[in-house]
Protein backbone atom coordinates (compact mmCIF):
# COMPACT_ATOMS: atom_id res chain seq x y z
CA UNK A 1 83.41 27.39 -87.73
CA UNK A 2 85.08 30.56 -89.12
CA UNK A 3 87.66 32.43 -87.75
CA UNK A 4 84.67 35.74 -87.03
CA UNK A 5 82.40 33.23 -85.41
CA UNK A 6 84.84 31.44 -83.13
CA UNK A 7 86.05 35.35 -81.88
CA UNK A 8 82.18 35.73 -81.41
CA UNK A 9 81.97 32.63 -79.16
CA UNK A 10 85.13 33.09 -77.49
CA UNK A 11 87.60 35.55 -76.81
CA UNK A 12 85.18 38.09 -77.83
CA UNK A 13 83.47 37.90 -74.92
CA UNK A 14 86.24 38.51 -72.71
CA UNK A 15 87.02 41.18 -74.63
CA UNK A 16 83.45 42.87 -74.09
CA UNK A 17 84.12 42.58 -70.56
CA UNK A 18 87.68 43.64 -70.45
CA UNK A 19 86.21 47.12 -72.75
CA UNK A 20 82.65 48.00 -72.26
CA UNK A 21 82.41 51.95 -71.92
CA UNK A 22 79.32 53.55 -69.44
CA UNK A 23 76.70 52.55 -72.07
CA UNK A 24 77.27 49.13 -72.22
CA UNK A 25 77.79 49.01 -68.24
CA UNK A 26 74.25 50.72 -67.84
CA UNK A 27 72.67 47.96 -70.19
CA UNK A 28 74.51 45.51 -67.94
CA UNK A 29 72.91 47.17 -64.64
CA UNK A 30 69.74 47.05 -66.19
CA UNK A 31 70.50 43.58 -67.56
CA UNK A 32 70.71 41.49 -64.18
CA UNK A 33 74.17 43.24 -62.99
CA UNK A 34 76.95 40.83 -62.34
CA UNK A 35 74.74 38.14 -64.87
CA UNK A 36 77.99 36.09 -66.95
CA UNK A 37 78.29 37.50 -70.30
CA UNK A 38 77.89 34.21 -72.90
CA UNK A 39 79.37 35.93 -76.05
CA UNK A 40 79.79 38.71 -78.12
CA UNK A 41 78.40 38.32 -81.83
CA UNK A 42 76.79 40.41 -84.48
CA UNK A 43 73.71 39.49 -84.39
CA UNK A 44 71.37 37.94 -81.77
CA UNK A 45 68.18 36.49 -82.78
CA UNK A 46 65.20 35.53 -80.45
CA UNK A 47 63.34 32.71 -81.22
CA UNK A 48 64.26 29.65 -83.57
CA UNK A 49 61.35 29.18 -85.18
CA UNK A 50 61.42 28.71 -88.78
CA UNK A 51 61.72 32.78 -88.74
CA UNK A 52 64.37 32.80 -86.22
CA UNK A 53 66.57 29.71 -88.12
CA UNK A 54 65.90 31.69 -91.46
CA UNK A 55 67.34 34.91 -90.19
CA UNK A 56 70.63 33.09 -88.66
CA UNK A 57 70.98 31.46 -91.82
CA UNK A 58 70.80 34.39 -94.07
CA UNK A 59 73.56 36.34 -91.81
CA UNK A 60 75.58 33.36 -91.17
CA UNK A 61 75.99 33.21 -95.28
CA UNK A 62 76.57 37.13 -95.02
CA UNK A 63 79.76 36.43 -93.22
CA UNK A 64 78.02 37.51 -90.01
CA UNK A 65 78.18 35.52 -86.56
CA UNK A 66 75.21 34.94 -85.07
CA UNK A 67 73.53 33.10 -81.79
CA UNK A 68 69.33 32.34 -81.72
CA UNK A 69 67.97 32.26 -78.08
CA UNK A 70 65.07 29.72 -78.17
CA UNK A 71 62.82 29.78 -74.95
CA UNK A 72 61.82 26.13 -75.23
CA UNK A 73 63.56 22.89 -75.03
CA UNK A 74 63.20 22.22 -78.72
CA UNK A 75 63.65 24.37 -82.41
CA UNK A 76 60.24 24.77 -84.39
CA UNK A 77 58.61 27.86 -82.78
CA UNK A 78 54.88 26.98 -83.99
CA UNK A 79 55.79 23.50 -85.52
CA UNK A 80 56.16 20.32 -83.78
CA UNK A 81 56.19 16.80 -84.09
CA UNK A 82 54.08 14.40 -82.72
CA UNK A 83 54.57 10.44 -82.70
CA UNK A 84 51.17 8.04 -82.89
CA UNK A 85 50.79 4.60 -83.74
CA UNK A 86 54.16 5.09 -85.27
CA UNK A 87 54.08 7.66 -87.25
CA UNK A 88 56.11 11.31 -86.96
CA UNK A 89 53.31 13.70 -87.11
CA UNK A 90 53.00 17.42 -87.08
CA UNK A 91 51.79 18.66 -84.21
CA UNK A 92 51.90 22.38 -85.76
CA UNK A 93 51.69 23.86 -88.92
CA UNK A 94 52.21 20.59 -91.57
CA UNK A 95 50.67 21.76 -94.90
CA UNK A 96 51.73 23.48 -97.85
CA UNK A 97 50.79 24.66 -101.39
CA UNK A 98 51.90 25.42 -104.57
CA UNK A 99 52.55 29.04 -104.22
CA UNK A 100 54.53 28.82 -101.07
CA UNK A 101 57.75 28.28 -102.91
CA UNK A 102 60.21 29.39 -100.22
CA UNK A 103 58.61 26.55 -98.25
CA UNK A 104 58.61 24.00 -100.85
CA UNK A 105 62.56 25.19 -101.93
CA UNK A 106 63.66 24.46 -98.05
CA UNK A 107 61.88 21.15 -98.60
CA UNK A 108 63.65 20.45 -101.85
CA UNK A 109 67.26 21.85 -100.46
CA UNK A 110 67.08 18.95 -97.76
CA UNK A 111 66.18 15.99 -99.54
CA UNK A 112 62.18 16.28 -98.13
CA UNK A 113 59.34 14.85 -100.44
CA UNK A 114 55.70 16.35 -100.45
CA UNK A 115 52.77 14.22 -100.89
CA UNK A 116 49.20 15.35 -101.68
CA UNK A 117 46.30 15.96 -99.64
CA UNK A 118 43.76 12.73 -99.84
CA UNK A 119 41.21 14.50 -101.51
CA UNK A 120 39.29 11.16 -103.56
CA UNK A 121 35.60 10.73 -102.59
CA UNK A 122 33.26 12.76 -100.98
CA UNK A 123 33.40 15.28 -98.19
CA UNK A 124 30.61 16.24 -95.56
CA UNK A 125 28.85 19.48 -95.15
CA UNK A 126 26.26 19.88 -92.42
CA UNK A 127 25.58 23.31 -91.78
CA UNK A 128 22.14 24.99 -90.21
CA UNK A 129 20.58 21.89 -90.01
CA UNK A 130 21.45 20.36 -93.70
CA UNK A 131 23.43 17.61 -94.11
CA UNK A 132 25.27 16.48 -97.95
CA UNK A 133 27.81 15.02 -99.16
CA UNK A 134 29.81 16.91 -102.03
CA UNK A 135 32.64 16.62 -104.61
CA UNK A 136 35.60 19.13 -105.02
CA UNK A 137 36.25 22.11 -103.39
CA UNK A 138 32.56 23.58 -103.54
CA UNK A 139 30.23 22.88 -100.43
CA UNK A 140 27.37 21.50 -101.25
CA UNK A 141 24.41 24.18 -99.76
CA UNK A 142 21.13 24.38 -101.24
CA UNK A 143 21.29 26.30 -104.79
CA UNK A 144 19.87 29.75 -103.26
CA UNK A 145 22.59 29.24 -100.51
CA UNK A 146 25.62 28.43 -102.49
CA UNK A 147 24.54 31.29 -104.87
CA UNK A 148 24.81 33.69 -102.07
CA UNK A 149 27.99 31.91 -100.88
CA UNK A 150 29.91 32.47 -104.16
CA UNK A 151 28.84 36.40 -104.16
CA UNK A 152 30.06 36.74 -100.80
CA UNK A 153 33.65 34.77 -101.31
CA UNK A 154 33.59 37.10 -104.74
CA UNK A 155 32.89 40.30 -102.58
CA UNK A 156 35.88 39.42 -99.92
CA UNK A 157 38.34 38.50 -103.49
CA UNK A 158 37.69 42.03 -104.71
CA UNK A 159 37.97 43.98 -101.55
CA UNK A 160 41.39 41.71 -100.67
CA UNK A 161 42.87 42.90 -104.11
CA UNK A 162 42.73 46.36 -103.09
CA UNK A 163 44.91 45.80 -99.59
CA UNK A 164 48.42 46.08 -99.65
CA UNK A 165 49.47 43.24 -97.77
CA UNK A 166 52.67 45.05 -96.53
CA UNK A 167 50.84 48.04 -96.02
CA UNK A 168 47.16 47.58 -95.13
CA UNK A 169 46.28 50.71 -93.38
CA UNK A 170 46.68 52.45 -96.63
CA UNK A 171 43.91 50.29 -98.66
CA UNK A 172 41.03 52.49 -100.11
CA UNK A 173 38.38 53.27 -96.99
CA UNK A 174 41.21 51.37 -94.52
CA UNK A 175 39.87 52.61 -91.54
CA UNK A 176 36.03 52.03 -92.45
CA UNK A 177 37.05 48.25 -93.01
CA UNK A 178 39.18 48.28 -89.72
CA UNK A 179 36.14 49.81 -87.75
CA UNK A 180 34.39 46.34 -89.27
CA UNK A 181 34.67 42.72 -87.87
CA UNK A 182 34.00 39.88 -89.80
CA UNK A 183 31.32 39.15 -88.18
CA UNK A 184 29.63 42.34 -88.87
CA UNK A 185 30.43 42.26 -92.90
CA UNK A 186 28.76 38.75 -92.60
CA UNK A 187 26.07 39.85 -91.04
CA UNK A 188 25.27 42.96 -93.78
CA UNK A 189 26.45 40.48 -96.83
CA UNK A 190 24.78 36.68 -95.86
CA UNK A 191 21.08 36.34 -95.13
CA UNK A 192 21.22 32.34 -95.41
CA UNK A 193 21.70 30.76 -92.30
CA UNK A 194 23.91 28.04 -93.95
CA UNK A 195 25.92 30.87 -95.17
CA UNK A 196 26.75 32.73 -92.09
CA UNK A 197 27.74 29.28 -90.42
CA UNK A 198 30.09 28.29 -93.12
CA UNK A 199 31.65 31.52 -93.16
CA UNK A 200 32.28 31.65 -89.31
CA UNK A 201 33.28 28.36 -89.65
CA UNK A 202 35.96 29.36 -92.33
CA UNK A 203 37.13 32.87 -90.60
CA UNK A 204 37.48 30.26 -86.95
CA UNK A 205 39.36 27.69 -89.32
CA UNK A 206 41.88 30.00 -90.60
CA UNK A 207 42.08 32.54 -87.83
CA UNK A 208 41.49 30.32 -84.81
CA UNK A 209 39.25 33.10 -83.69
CA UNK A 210 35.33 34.17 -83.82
CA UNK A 211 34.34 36.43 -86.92
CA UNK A 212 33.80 38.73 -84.06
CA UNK A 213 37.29 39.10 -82.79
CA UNK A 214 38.84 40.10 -86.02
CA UNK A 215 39.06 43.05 -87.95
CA UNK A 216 37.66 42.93 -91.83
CA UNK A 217 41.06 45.15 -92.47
CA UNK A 218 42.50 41.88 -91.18
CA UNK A 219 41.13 38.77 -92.76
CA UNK A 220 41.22 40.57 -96.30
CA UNK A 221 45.21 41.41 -95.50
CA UNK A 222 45.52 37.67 -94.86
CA UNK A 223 43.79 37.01 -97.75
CA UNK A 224 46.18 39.49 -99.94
CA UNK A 225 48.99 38.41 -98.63
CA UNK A 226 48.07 34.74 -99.49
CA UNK A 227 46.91 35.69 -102.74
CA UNK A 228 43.37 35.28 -102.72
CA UNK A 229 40.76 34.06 -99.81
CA UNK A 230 40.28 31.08 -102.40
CA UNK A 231 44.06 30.14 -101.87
CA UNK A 232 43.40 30.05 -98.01
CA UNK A 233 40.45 28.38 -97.67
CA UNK A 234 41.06 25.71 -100.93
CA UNK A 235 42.85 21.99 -101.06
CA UNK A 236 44.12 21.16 -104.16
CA UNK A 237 46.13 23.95 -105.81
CA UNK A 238 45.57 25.31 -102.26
CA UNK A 239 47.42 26.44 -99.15
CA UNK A 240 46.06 22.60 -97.90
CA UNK A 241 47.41 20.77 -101.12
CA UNK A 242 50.11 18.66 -99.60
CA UNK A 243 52.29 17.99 -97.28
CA UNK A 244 55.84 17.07 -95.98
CA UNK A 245 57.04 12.89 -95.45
CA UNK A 246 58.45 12.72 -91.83
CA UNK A 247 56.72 16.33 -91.17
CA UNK A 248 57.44 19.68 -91.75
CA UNK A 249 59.21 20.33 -88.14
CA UNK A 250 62.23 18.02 -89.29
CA UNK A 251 63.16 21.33 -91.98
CA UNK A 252 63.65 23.61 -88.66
CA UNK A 253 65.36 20.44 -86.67
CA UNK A 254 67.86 20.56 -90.17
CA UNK A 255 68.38 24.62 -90.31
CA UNK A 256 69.26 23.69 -86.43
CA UNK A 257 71.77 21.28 -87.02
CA UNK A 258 73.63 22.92 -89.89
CA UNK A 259 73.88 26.16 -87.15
CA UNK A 260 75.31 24.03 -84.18
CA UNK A 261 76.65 25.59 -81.12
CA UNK A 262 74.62 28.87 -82.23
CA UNK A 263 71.50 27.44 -81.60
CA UNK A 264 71.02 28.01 -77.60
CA UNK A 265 68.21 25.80 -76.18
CA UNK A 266 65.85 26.64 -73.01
CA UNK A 267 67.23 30.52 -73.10
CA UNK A 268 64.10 32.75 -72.30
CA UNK A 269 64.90 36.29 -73.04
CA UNK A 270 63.82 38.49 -70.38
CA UNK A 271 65.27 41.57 -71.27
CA UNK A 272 66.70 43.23 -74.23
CA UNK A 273 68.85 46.97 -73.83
CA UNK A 274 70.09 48.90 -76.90
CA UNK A 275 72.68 51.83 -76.38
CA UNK A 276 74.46 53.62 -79.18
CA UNK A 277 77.08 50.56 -79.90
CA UNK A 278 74.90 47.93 -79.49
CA UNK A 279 72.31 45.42 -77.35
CA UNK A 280 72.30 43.31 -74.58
CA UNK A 281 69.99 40.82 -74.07
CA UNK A 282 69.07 38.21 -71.07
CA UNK A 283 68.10 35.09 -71.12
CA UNK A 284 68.11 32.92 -67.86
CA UNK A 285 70.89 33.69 -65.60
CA UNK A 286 73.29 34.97 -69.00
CA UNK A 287 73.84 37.81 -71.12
CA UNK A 288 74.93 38.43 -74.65
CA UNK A 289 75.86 41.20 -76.40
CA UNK A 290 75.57 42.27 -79.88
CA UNK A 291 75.52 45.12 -82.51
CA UNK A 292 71.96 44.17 -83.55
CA UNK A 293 68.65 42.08 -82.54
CA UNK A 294 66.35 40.52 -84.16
CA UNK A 295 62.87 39.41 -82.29
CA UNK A 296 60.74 36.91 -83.97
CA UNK A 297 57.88 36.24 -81.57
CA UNK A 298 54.75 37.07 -82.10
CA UNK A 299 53.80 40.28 -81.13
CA UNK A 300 51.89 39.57 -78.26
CA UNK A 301 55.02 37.65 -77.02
CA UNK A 302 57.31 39.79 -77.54
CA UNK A 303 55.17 42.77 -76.15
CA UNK A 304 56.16 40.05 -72.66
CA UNK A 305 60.32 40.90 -73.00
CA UNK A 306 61.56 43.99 -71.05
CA UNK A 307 62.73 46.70 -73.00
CA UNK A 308 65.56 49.42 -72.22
CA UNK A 309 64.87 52.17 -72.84
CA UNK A 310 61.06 51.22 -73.16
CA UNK A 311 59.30 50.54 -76.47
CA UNK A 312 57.82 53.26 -78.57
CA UNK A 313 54.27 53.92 -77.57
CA UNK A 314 52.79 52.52 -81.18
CA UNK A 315 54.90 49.36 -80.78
CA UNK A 316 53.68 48.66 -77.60
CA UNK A 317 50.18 49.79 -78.15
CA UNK A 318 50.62 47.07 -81.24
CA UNK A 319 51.75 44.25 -78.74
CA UNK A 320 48.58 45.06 -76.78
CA UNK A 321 45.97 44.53 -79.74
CA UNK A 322 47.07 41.23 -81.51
CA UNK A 323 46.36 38.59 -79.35
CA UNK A 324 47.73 35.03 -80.62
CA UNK A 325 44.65 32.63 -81.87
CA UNK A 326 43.51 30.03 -80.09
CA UNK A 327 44.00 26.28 -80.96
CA UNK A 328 43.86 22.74 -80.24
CA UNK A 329 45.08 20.44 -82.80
CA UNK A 330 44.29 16.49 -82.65
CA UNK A 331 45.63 13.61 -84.47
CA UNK A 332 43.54 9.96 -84.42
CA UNK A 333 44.70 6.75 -85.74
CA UNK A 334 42.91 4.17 -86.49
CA UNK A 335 43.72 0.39 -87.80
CA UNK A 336 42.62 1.66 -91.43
CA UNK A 337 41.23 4.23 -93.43
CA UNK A 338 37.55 3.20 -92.90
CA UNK A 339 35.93 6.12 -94.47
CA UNK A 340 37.73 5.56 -97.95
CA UNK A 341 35.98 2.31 -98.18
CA UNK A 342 32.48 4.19 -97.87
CA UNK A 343 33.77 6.05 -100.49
CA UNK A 344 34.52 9.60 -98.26
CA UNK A 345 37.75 11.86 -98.30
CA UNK A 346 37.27 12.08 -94.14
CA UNK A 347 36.68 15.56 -94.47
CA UNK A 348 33.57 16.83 -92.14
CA UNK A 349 32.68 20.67 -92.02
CA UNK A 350 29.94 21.23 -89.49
CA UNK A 351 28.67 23.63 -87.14
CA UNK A 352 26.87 20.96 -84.93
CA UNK A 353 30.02 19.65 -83.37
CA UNK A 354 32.88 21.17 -80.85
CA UNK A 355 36.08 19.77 -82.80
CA UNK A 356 36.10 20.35 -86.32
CA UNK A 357 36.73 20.41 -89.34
CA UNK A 358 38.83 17.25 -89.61
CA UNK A 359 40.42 15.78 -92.62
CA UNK A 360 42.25 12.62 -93.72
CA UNK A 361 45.76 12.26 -92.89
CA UNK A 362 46.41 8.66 -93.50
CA UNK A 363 50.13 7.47 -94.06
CA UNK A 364 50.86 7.14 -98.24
CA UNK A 365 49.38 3.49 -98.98
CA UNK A 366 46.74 4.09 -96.06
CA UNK A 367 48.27 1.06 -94.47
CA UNK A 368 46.40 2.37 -91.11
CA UNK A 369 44.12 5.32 -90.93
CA UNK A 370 44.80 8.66 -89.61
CA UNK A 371 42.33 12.08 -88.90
CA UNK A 372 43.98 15.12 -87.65
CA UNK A 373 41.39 18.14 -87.08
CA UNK A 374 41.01 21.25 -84.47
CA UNK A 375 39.74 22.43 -81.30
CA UNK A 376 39.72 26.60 -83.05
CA UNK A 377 38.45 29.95 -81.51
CA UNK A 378 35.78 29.96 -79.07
CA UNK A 379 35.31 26.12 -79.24
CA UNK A 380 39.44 25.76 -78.19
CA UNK A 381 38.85 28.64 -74.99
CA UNK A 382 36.44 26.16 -73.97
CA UNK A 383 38.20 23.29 -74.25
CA UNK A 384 41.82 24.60 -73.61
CA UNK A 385 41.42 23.85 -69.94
CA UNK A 386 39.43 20.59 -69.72
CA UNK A 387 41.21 17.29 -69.79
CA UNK A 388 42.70 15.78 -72.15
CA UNK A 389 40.38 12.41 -71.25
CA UNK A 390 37.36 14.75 -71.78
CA UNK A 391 38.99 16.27 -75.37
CA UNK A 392 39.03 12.97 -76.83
CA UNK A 393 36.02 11.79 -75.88
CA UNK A 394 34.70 14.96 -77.16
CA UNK A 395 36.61 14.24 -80.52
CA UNK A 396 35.49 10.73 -80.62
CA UNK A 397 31.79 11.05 -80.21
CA UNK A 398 32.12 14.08 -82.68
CA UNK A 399 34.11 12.38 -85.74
CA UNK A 400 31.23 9.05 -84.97
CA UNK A 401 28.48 11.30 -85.61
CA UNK A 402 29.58 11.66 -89.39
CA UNK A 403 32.22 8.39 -89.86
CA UNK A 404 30.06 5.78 -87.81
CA UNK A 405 30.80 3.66 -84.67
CA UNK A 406 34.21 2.45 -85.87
CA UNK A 407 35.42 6.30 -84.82
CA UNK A 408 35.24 5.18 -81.28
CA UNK A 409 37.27 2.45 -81.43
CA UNK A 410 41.08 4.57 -82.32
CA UNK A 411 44.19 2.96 -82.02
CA UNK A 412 46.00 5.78 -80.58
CA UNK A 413 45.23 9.68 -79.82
CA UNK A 414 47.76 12.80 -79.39
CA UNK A 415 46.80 16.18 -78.88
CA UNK A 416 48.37 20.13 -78.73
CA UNK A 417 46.81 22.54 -76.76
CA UNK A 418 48.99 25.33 -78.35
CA UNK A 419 46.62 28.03 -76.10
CA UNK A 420 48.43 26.89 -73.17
CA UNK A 421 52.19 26.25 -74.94
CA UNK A 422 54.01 28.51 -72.55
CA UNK A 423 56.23 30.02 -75.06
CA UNK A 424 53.49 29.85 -77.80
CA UNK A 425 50.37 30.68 -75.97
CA UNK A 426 48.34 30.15 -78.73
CA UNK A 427 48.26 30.20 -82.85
CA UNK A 428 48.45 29.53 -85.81
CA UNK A 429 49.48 33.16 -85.51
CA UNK A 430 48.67 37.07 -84.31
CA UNK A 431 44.81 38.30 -85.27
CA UNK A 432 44.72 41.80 -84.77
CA UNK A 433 40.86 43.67 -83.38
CA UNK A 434 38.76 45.85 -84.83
CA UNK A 435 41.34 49.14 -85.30
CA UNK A 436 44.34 47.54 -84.96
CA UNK A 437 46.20 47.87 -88.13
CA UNK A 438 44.94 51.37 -88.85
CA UNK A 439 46.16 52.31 -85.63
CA UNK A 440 49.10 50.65 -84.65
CA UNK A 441 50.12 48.69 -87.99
CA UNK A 442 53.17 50.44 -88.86
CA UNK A 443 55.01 49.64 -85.86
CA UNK A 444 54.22 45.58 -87.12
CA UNK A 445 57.73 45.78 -89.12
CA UNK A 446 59.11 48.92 -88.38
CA UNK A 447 62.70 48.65 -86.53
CA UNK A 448 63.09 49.88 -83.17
CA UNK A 449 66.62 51.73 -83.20
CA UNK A 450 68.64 48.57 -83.21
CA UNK A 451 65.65 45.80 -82.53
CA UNK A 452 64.35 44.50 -85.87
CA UNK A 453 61.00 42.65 -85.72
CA UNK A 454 60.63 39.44 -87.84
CA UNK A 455 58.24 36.24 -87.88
CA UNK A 456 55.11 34.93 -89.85
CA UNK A 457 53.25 37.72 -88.95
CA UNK A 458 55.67 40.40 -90.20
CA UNK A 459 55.30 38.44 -94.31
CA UNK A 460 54.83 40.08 -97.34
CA UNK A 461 53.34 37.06 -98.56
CA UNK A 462 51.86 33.97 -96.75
CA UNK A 463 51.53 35.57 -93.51
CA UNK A 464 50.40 33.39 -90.55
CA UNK A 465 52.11 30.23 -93.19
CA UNK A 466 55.13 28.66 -92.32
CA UNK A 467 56.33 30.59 -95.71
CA UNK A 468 55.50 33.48 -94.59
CA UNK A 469 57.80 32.82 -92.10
CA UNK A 470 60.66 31.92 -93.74
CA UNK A 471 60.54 34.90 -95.68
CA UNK A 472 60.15 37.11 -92.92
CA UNK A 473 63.17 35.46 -92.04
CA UNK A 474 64.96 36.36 -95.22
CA UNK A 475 63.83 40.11 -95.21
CA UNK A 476 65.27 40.65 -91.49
CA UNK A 477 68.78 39.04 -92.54
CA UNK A 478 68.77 41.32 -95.74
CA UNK A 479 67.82 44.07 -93.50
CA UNK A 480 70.53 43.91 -91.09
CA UNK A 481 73.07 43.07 -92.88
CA UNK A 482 72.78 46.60 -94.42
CA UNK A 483 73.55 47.96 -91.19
CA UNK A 484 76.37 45.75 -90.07
């Protein structure tokens, strides 16, 4: 540990005490009073999620010390692992593609392999009552239908190009596609049943929320940031085209390590003060102080910390209109592959079932078998508080509809109900409403006098990715180490 960082962990802080002026005593009243000060540092981050760990990283290599306040008991934010039959899952976000190089670099920098996506066979599509098996990445809908598909995904690809991902409110006719949900555009550009169901199915997939709930203005700004809706929504050459041995969560539980005593576990911040030298911030019964903070939840989540003095109106108008998705994620093993034998990739897409899509993630070799698949949108609300005996059942009788009896008979089961994650409360990330970004979108990044705002959400590129997290990550270190 260097010479700035131990002073930041130690002596510092009895210096802060020994020197703190009116300004910092008034953030101290405000702050819980009497409350033990931890430490003095540069910067404090909230959250170590892969955002969070990023950011500490990035200033740590600045020559900057540093400490990341995590709410929960573990590092990961949005990832997690998962153990079944054996096997370290991910319980979160797990895939990645091509494209998402700062993703794939971390993975590279610590030793992690990627494997592909099982993609060799067939996949089922049973949508408004017709059921087929297809090849590839294109569904397999009646010729009229899939016709009609391709013109709408083509419609969404040219309206995406024109939205700046880092700056959507100023996209040609911003506010008429922010007045829009995607469940209106469907309506006015899909006449085929089987066309409105798979795209509801894909906006629910992606988002984990109805077409309804989200703004056009904010699917295409996904899509932009991404690099096309095709990216998104694809498998090979796709955001779904692989994945991480051991998990992706292990990268974050690595980024933790190398940070050490920095990393503060099960510290909830409360309350965050800025004055003209600096901020204080409390978490549990401590304080710490620093010239600078850096917030990485989700808006929604952060819109829960107390501010002083209070947050702008437009930032906390912003916290009040992008609402975290909603999510269950499930993970079945099974002795062996079965569907590979019958000659299917595992993958099911329907709109007759409560949990879906699902898809294969067998163990390299397929030695045993392995689904993992989602509870999403309106289907997770109703499912978030059921129990977890009536979830799998559900699952079960769903995946045996399309993969036969032998779905019923799992070797093991394990399940994440990220809706009701307490410092989560839902994901894969923030999907802002109908007039959201128009309105409110430029307090998304903006800094707040000393608060600087960071995670997935906050991306230039990949937002709502793991990716798009790290680099949100690397942005807010570049950021404030300017200022320091």
């Amino acid at each position: 540990m260097s010479r700035r960082v131990a002073l930041g962990f130690g002596a510092g802080a009895a210096g802060f005490a020994a020197v703190q002026g009116p300004a910092q005593a008034q953030a101290a009243a405000t702050l819980g009073g009497e409350a033990p000060l931890a430490a003095t540092v540069d910067v404090i981050v909230v959250g170590a999620g892969f955002s969070g760990l990023t950011t500490a990283r990035g200033l740590r290599a600045a020559g900057h010390s540093v400490v990341v306040l995590e709410a929960d008991d573990r590092v990961g934010g949005r990832t997690k692992p998962g153990k079944i039959a054996g096997e370290t899952v991910d319980l979160g976000g797990q895939w990645v593609g091509p494209a998402q190089t700062r993703l794939l670099a971390l993975a590279k920098e610590y030793g992690v392999a990627v494997y592909p996506q099982f993609t060799t066979g067939k996949n089922i599509v049973d949508l408004a009552g017709r059921r087929a098996t297809y090849e590839g990445e294109t569904p397999a809908l009646s010729p009229m239908a899939l016709a009609e598909f391709a013109l709408a995904i083509g419609r969404i690809e040219a309206l995406a190009r024109k939205v700046p991902p880092l700056r959507p409110w100023e996209a040609p006719d911003a506010e008429v596609l922010d007045a829009q949900t995607m469940e209106t555009w469907i309506l006015a550009n899909a006449k085929a049943p089987a066309v409105r169901s798979a795209l509801r199915l894909l906006i629910r997939t992606l988002a984990c929320v109805e077409a309804g709930e989200v703004s056009l203005l904010g699917m295409l700004t996904m899509a932009s940031a991404a690099g096309s809706f095709n990216e998104m929504i694809s498998t090979r050459g796709g955001a779904q085209d692989a994945m991480l041995q051991g998990g992706v969560w292990q990268l974050a539980a690595k980024m933790a390590q190398e940070l050490g005593p920095a990393v503060v576990l099960g510290a909830p911040v409360s309350a965050i003060a800025q004055d003209d030298q600096g901020v204080t911030v409390q978490a549990g019964a401590r304080r710490w102080r620093g010239r600078f903070v850096v917030v990485t939840a989700p808006p929604s989540m952060a819109g829960r910390i107390q501010y002083q003095p209070a947050l702008p109106p437009l930032r906390d108008g912003l916290t009040q209109r992008m609402p975290m998705g909603c999510v269950i994620k499930v993970h079945v093993a099974y002795a062996r592959p079965f569907w590979r034998t019958a000659g299917l990739t595992g993958m099911v897409l329907s709109d007759r079932t409560a949990f879906g899509p699902w898809f294969d993630h067998s163990p390299e070799g397929g030695t045993i078998g392995g689904l993992v698949g989602f509870f999403a949108g309106k289907s997770a609300q109703l499912w978030a508080e059921r129990s977890p005996q009536a979830r799998r059942e559900q699952v079960l009788k769903d995946v045996a509809l399309y993969l036969g009896d032998e779905a019923l008979k799992p070797t093991d089961y394990i399940e994440e109900v990220w809706a009701a994650a307490p410092w989560q409360r839902g994901g894969y990330a923030a999907a802002p409403g109908p007039g959201a970004l128009t309105a409110f979108g430029p307090a998304l990044r903006a800094p707040v006098g000393r608060i600087h705002w960071a995670g997935t959400e906050t991306a230039e590129a990949f937002a709502g990715y793991i990716d798009g997290a790290i680099r949100s990550g690397e942005h807010s270190a570049q950021e404030v180490a300017r200022r320091l």
